[in-house]
Protein backbone atom coordinates (compact mmCIF):
# COMPACT_ATOMS: atom_id res chain seq x y z
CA UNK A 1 54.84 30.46 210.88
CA UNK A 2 56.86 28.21 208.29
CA UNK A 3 57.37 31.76 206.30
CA UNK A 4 58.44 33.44 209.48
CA UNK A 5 60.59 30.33 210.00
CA UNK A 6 61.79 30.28 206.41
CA UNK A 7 63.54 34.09 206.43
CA UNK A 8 64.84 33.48 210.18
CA UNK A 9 67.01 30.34 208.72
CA UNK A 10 67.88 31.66 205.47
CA UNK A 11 70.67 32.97 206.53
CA UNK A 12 72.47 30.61 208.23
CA UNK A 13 70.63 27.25 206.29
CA UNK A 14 69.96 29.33 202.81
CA UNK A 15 72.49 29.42 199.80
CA UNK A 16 72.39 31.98 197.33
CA UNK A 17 71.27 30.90 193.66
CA UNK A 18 74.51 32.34 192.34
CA UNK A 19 76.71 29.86 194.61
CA UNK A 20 74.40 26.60 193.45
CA UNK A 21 75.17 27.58 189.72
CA UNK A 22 78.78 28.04 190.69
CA UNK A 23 79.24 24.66 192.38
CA UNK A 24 76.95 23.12 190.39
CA UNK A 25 79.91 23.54 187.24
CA UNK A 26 82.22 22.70 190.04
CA UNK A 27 81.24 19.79 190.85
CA UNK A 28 80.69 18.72 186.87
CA UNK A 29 84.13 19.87 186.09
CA UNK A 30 85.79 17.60 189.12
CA UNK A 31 83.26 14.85 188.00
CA UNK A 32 84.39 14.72 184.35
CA UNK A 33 87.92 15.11 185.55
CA UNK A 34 87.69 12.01 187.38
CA UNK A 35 86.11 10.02 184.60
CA UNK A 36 88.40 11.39 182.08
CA UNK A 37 91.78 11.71 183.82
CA UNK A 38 91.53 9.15 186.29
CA UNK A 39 89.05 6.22 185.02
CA UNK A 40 89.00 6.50 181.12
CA UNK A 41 92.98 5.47 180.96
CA UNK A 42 92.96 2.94 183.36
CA UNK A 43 89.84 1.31 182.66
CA UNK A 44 91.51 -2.32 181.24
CA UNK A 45 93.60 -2.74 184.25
CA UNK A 46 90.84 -2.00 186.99
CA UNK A 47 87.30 -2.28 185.79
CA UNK A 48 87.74 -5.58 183.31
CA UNK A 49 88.18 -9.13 183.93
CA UNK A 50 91.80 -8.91 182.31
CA UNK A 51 92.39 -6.44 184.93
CA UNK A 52 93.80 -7.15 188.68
CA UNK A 53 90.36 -6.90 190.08
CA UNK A 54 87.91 -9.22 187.86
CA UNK A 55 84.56 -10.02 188.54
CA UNK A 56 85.12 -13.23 189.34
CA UNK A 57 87.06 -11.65 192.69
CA UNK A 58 84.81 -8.89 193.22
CA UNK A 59 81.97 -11.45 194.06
CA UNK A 60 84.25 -13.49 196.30
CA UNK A 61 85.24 -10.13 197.97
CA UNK A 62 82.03 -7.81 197.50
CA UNK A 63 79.40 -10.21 196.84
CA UNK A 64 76.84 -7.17 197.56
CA UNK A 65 78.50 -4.67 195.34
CA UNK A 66 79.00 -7.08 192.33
CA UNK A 67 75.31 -7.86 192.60
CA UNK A 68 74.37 -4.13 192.34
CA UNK A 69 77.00 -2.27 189.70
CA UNK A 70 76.21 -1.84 186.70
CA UNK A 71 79.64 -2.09 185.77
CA UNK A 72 79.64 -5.52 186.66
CA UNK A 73 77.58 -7.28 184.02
CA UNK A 74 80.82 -7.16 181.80
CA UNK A 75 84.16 -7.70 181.67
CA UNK A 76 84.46 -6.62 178.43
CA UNK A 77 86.67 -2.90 177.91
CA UNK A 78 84.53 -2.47 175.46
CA UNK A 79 81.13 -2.04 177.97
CA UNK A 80 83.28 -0.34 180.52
CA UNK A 81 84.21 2.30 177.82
CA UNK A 82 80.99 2.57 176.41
CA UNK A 83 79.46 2.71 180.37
CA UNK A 84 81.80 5.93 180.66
CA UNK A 85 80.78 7.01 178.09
CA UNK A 86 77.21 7.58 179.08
CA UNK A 87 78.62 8.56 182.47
CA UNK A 88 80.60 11.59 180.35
CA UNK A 89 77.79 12.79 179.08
CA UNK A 90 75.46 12.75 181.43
CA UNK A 91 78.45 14.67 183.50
CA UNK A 92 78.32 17.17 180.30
CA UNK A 93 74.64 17.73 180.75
CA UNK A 94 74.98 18.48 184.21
CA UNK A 95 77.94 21.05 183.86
CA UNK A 96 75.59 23.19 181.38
CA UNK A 97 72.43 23.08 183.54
CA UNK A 98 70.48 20.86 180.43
CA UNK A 99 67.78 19.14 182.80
CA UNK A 100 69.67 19.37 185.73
CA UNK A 101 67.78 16.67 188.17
CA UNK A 102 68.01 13.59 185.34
CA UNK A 103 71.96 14.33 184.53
CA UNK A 104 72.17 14.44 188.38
CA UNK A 105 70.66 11.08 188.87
CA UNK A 106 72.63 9.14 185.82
CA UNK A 107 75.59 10.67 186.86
CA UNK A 108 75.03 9.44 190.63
CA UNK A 109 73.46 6.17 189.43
CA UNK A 110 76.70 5.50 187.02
CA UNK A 111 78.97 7.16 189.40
CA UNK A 112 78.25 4.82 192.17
CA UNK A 113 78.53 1.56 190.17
CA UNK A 114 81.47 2.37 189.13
CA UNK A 115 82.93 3.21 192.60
CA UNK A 116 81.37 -0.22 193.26
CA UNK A 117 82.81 -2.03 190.57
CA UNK A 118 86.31 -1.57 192.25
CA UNK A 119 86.30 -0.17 195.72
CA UNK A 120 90.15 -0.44 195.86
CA UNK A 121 90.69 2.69 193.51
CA UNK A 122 88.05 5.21 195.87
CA UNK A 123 89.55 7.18 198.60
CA UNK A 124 87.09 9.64 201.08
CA UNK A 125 87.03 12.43 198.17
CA UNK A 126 85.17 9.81 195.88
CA UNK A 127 82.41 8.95 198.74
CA UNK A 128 81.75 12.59 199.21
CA UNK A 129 81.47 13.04 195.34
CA UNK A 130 78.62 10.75 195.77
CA UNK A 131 77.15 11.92 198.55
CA UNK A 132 77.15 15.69 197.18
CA UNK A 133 75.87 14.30 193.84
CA UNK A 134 73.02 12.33 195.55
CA UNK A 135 72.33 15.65 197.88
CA UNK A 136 71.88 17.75 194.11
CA UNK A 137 68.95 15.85 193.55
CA UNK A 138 67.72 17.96 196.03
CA UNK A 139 68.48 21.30 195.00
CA UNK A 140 67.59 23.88 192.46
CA UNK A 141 70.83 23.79 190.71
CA UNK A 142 69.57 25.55 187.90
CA UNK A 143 69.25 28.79 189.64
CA UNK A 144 71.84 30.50 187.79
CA UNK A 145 74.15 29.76 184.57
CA UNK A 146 71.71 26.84 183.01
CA UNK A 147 69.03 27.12 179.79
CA UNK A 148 66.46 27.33 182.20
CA UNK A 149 67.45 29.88 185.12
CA UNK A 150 65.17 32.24 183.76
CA UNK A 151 61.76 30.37 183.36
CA UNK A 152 59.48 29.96 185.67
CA UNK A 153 57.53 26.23 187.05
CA UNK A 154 55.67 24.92 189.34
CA UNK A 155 53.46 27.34 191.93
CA UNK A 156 53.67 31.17 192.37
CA UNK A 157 51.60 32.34 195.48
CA UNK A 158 51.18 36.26 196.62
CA UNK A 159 53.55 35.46 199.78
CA UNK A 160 56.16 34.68 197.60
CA UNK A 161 55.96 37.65 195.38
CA UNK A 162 55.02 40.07 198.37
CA UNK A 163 58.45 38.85 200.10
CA UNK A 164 60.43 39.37 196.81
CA UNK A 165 59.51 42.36 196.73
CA UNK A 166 60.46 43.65 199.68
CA UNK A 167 63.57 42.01 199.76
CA UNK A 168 64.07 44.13 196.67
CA UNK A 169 63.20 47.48 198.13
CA UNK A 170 65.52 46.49 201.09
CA UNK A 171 68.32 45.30 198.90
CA UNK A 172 68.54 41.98 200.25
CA UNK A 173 69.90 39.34 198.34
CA UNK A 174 67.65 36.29 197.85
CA UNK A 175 68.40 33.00 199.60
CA UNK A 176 67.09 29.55 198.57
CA UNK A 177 66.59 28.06 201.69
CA UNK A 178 64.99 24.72 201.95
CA UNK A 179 65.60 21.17 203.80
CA UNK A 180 68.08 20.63 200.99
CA UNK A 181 70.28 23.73 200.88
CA UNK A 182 69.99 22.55 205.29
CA UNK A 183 71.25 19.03 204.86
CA UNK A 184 73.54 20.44 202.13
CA UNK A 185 75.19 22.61 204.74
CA UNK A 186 74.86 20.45 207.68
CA UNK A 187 76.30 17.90 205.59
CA UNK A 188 79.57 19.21 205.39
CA UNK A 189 79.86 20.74 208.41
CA UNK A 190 79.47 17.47 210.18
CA UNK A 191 82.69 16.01 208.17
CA UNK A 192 84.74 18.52 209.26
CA UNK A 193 82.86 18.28 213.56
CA UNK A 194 84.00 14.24 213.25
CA UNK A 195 86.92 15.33 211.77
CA UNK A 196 87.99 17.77 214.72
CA UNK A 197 86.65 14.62 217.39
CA UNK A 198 88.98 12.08 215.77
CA UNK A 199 91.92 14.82 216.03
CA UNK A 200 91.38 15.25 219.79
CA UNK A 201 91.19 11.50 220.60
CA UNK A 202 94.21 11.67 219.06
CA UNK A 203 98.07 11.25 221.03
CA UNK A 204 99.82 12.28 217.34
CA UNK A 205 97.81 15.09 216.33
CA UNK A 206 97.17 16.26 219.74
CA UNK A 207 100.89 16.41 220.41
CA UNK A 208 102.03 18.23 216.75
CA UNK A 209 103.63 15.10 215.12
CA UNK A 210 101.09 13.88 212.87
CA UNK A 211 101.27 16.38 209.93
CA UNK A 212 105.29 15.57 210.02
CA UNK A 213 105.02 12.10 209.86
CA UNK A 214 102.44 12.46 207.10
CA UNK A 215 104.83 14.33 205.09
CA UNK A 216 107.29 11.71 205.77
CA UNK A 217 104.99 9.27 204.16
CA UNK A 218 106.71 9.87 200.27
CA UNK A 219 104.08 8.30 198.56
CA UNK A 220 101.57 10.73 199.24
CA UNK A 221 103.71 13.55 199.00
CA UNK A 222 103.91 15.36 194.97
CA UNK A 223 104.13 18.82 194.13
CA UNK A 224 105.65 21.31 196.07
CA UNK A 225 105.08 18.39 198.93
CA UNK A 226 109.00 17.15 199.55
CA UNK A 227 109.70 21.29 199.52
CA UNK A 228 107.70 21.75 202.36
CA UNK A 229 108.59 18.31 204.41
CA UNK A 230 112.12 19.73 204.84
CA UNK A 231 110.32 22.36 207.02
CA UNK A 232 109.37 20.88 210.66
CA UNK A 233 108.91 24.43 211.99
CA UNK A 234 105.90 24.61 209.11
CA UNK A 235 104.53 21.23 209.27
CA UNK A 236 104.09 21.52 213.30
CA UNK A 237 102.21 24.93 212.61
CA UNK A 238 100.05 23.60 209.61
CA UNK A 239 99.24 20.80 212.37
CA UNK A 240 97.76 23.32 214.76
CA UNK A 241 96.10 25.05 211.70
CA UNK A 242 94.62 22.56 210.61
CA UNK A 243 92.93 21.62 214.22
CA UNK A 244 92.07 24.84 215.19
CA UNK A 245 90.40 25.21 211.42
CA UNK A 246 88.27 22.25 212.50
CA UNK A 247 87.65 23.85 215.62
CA UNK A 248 85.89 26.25 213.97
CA UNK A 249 84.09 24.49 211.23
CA UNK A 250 80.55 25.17 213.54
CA UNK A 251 80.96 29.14 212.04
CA UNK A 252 80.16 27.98 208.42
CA UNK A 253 76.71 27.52 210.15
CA UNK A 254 76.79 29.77 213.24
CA UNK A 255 78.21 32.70 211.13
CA UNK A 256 76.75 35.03 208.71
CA UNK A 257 78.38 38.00 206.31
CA UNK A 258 81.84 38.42 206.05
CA UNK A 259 83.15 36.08 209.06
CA UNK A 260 80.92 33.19 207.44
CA UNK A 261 82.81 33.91 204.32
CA UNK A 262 86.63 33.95 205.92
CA UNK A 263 85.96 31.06 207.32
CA UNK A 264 84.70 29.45 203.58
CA UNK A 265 87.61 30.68 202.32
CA UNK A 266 90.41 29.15 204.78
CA UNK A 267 88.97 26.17 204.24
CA UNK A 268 89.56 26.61 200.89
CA UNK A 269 92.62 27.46 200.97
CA UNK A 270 93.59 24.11 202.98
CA UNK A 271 92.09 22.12 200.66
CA UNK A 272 94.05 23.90 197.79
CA UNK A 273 96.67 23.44 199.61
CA UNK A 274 96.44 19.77 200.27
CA UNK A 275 96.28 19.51 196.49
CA UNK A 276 99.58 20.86 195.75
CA UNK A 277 101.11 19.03 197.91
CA UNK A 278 99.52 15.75 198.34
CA UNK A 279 98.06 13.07 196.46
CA UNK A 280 94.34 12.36 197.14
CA UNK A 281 92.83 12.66 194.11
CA UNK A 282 89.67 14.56 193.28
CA UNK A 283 89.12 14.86 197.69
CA UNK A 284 90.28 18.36 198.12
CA UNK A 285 88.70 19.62 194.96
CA UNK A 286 85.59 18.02 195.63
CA UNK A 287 85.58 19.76 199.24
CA UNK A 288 86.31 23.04 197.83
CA UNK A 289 83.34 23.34 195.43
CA UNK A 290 81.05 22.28 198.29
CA UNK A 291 82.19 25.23 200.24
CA UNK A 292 81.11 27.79 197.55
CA UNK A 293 78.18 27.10 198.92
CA UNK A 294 78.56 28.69 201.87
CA UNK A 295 79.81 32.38 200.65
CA UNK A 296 77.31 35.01 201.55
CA UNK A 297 75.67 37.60 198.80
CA UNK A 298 78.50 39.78 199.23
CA UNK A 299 80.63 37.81 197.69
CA UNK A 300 78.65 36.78 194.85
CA UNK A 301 78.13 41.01 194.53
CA UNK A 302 81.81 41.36 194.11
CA UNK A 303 82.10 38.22 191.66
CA UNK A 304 79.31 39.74 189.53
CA UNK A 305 80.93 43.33 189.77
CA UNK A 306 84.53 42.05 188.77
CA UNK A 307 82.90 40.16 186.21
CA UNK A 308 81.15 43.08 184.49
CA UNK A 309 83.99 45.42 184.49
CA UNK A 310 86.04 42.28 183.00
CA UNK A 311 83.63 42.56 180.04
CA UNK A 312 83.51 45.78 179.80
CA UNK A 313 80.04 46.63 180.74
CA UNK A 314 77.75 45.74 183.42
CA UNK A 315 75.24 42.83 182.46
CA UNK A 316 71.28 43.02 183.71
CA UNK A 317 70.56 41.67 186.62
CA UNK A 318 69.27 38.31 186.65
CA UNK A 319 65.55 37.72 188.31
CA UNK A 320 65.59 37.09 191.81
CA UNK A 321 65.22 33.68 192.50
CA UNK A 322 62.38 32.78 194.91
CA UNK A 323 63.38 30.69 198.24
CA UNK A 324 60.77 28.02 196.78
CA UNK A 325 63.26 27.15 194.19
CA UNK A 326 60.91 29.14 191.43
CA UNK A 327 61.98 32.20 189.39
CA UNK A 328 60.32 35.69 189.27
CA UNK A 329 59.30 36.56 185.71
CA UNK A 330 57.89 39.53 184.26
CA UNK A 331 54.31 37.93 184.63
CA UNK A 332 54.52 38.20 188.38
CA UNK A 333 55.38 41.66 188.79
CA UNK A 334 53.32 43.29 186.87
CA UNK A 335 50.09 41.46 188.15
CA UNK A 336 49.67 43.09 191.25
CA UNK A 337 50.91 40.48 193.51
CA UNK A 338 48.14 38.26 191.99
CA UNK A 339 48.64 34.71 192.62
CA UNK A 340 49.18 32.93 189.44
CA UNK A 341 49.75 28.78 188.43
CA UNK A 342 51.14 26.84 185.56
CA UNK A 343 49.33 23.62 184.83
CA UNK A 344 50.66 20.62 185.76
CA UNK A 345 49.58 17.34 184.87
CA UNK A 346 50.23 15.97 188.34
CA UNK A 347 46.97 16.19 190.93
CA UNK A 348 48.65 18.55 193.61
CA UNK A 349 47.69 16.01 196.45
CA UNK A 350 49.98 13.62 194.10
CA UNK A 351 53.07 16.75 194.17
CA UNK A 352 52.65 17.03 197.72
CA UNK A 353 53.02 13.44 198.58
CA UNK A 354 56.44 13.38 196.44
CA UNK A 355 57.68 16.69 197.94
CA UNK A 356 57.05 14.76 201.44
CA UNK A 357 58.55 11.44 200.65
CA UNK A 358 61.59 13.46 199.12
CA UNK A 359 62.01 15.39 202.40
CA UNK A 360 62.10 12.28 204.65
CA UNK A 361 64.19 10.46 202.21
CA UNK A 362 66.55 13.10 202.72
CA UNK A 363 66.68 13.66 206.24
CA UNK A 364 66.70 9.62 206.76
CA UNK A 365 69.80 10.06 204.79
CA UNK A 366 71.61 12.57 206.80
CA UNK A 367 70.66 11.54 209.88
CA UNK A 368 72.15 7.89 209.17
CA UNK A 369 75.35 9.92 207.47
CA UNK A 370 75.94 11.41 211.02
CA UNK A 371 75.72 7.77 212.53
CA UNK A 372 77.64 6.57 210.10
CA UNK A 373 79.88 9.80 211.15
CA UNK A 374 79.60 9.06 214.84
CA UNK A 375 80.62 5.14 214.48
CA UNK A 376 83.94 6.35 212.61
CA UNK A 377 85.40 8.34 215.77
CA UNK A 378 83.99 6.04 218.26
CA UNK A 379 81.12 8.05 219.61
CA UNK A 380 78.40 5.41 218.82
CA UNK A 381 79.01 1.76 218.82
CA UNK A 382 78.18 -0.71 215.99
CA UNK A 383 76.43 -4.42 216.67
CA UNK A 384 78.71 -6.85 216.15
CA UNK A 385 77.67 -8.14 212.77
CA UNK A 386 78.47 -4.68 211.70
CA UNK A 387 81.68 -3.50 213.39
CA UNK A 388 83.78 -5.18 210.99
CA UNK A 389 85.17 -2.94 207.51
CA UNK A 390 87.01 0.10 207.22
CA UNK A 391 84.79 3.03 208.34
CA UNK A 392 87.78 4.99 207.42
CA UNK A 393 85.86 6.25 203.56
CA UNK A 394 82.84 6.52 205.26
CA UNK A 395 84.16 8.98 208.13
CA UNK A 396 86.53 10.63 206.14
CA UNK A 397 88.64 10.76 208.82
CA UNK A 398 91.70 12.26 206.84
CA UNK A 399 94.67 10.50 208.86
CA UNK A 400 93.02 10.59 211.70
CA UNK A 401 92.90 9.60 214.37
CA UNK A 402 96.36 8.09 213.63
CA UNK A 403 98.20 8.86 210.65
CA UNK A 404 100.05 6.03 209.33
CA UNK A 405 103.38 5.18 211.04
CA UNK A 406 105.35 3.45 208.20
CA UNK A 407 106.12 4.19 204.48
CA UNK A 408 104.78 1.60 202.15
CA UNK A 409 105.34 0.70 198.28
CA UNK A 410 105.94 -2.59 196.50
CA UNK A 411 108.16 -4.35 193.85
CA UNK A 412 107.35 -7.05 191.26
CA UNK A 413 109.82 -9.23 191.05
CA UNK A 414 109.54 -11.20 187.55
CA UNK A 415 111.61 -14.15 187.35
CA UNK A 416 113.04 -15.02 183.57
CA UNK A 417 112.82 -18.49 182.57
CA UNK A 418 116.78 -18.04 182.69
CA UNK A 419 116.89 -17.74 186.08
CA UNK A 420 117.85 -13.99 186.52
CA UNK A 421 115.12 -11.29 188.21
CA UNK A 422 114.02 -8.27 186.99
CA UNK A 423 111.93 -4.98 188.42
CA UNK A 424 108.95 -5.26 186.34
CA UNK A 425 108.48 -1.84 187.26
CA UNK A 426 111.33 -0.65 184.86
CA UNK A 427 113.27 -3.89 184.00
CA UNK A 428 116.43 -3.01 185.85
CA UNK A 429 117.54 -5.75 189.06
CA UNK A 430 115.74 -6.07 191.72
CA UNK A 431 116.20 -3.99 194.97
CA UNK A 432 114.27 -3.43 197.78
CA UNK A 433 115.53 -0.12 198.82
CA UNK A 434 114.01 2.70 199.84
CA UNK A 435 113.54 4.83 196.63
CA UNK A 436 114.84 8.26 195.83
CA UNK A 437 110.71 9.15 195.51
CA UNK A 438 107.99 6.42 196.35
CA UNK A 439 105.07 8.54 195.12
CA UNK A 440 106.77 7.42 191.09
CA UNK A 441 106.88 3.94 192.05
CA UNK A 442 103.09 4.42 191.33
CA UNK A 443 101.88 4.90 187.56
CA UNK A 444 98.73 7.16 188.73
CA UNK A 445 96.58 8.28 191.76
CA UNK A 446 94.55 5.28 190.71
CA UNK A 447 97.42 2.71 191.12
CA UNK A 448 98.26 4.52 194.43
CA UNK A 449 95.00 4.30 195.91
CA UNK A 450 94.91 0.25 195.01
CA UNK A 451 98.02 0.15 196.37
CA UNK A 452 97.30 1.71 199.65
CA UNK A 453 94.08 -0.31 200.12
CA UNK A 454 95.45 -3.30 199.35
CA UNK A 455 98.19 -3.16 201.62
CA UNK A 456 96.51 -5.53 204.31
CA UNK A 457 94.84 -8.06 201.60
CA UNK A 458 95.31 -11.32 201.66
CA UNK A 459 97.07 -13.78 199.32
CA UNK A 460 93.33 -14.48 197.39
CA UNK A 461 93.34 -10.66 196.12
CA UNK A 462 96.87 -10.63 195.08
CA UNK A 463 96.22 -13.07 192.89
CA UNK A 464 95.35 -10.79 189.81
CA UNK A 465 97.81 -8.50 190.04
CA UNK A 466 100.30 -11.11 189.70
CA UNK A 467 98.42 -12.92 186.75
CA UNK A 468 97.68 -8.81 184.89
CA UNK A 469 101.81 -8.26 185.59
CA UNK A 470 102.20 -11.64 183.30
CA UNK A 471 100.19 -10.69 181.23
CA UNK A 472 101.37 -7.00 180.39
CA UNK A 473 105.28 -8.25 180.22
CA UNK A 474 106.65 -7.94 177.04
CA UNK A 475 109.34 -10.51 178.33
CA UNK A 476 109.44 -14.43 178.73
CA UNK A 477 108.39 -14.50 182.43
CA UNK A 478 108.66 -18.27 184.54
CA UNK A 479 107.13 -16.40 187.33
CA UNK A 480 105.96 -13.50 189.42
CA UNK A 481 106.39 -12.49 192.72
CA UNK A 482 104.56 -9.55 194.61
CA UNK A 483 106.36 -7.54 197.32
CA UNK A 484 104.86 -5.21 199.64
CA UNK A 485 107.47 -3.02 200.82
CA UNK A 486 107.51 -1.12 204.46
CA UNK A 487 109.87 1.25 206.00
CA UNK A 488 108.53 2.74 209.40
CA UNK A 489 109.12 6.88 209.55
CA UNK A 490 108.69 9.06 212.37
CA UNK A 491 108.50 13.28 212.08
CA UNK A 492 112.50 13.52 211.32
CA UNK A 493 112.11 10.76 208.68
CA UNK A 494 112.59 7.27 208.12
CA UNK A 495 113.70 4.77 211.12
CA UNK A 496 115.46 1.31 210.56
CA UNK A 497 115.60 -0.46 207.35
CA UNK A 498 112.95 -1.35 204.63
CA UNK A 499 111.53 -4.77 205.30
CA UNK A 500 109.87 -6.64 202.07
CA UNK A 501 107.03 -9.08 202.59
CA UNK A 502 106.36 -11.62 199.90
CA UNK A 503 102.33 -10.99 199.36
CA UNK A 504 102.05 -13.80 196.53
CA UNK A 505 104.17 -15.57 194.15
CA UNK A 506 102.55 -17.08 190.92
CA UNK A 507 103.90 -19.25 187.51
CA UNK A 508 103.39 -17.37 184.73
């Protein structure tokens, strides 16, 4: 019955080996992109105690999270550097396929407490990271392009090779299908379901406004962005798009063949699309490597096909890959369909206890994810104790269900011990103006994403950032003063004037 139950899922819940080796270097690449692009340069100003979020302030803020990152028991750059340093190559590890399941769990592990050390610099595409990284400890993501996709472990019993083979003489691809590829799937697919609830509760999105005044919002807006916000005509149909996409998300389940894989691929396309014009960090990258997962055999035939005629000749087929997360070896078909073992160390009773515990760990997980899920569009309430926090990075709600109605950025106003001001931003007087682009009033994605967090802080977390801007002047400063800067916009543009609020002002 589980077998029967086993080939009926596969596929809509299984994931061919090819796509788990292909997102398995996704995912690596994006990781080591965010260590090395985003983190590595910035790690003095945001993950030390000379920085504008110290330790110090992290346990007045985060007492929980300062207690558990490992990030934390420093605020030396030194540690921090030498932390992502580990991090880097555990990430490097995990890219090649060299034992897959412990460079998964260092780079979760190191990944996490260093989301925790500063909160302020994550958006949603850095919680899914993590999420997807603790969901590979799960999966065979070895299956394909790794030292060991060829060897065989664990258990080989005659169902298993009887099945393989017919799936051979039938010419069906081979699915690993398991609780994890499930969750894996389900995973995403309920993102994208509370994602489509929080657009219909919605007045903006509901009425074609939102994706205009979210391309109003300059600061997010890079790339071929401020092209494309001159275009309402475009904006009001990517904001119908982009619902009715949602709308359809239940077909990356529901779906099989070459409608499963259309579907994959729009989303894709979104995403992509959301990365050239938009700034949201390692989110729409993240998304799109998750989705490889869902293209069907086909696909993967065509890959391998284009791939061999790139190279000139056709390479051998790789063994199939058993739905048990085992590979077929030479061994197992020439012996008749005998069943065979490999010794293990581990009493079996032992294996099967961890292979239970690791399935209810799992599905604990998910099933608290979709809570968690629920409680961000207001389908399940939270006690009281807990209904305070942004549940915005843990629903990924993606502007939803109302995108942001105002512009923000902010000016540091350093005050000479002459008496005149200055822009610490590039030394020229002060003005609080709207500029011509508020996306380069931010140094990086990192900066952006503090600033965007921040924006309802109180005077207590402001604090640093004043004393780190007297500290990094390379003039005589009397004082500093932080401005948070607001202009509100609506789908034509922006309305009214900018109004500056003084967030803290500190001697220097």
């Amino acid at each position: 019955m589980r077998e029967s139950l086993r080939e009926r899922a596969a596929p809509y819940l299984g994931i061919d080996p090819r796509a788990l080796g292909a997102f398995r270097i996704a995912l690596a690449l994006f990781l080591l992109g965010d260590l090395l692009v985003y983190r590595l340069p910035a790690v003095r100003a945001f993950y030390t105690d000379e920085g504008v979020l110290p330790r110090s302030t992290l346990a007045e803020i985060y007492p929980q999270l300062e207690s558990l990152s490992i990030h934390a028991v420093s605020g030396s750059a030194w540690v921090q550097t030498g932390l992502l340093a580990v991090a880097v190559g555990a990430a490097v590890c995990f890219l090649v396929g060299y034992r897959t399941r412990a460079s998964t769990g260092v780079s979760l592990v190191l990944l996490a407490s260093l989301y925790a050390r500063n909160p302020y610099v994550i958006n949603g595409g850095n919680t899914i990271l993590v999420v997807f990284l603790f969901i590979s400890l799960f999966l065979p993501l070895d299956a394909r392009c790794a030292p060991g996709a060829g060897r065989r472990s664990g258990r080989t019993d005659r169902n298993d090779v009887d099945r393989r083979g017919a799936d051979e003489r039938e010419g069906v691809a081979p699915r690993v299908c398991s609780v994890g590829t499930a969750v894996t799937l389900l995973t995403l697919v309920s993102i994208y379901a509370a994602n489509a609830v929080s657009k219909y509760r919605s007045d903006a999105w509901m009425s074609g406004v939102a994706v205009p005044r979210i391309f109003q919002l300059e600061e997010f807006i890079v790339g071929v962005g401020p092209f494309v916000s001159e275009h309402a005509v475009v904006l009001a149909t990517i904001n119908w798009l982009w619902i009715a996409l949602l709308s359809a998300s239940a077909l990356l389940i529901a779906a099989t063949g070459w409608l499963r894989a259309a579907v994959a691929l729009a989303f894709v396309s979104a995403h992509l699309g959301m990365a050239v014009t938009m700034r949201l960090g390692v989110f729409p990258f993240v998304m799109a490597s998750v989705l490889l997962l869902f293209l069907p055999p086909g696909v993967w035939d065509l890959v391998e096909a284009a791939t061999s005629k790139l190279h000139g000749a056709s390479r051998p087929a790789e063994r199939p890959y058993r739905s048990d997360g085992g590979n077929a070896t030479e061994a197992d078909r020439s012996d008749g369909g005998k069943a065979t073992e490999t010794a293990s160390p581990i009493p079996s009773r032992v294996r099967r206890g961890i292979r239970v515990g690791a399935t209810l760990l799992l599905a604990g997980s998910f099933l608290a994810l979709v809570w968690w899920q629920a409680a961000g569009v207001g389908l399940v309430d939270l006690p009281a104790s807990e209904s305070t926090g942004d549940l915005s990075e843990v629903s990924w709600s993606f502007f939803a269900p109302n995108p942001p109605d105002a512009s923000n950025w902010y000016v540091v106003r350093g005050t000479l011990e002459s008496g005149d001001s200055i822009d610490m931003r590039d030394g020229e007087a002060v003005t609080y103006d709207r500029p011509p682009d508020a996306a380069e009033t931010y140094p990086s994605v990192l900066w952006h994403q503090f600033g965007f967090r921040m924006k309802n802080a109180g005077e207590s977390r402001y604090r640093p950032v004043a004393a780190y801007a007297c500290e990094r002047s390379d003039r005589s400063l009397a004082s500093v003063t932080v401005f948070r800067v607001e202009q509100s916009v609506d789908p034509n543009g922006p309305v009214g004037e900018p109004e500056p609020e003084a967030q803290i002002r500190t001697a220097c």
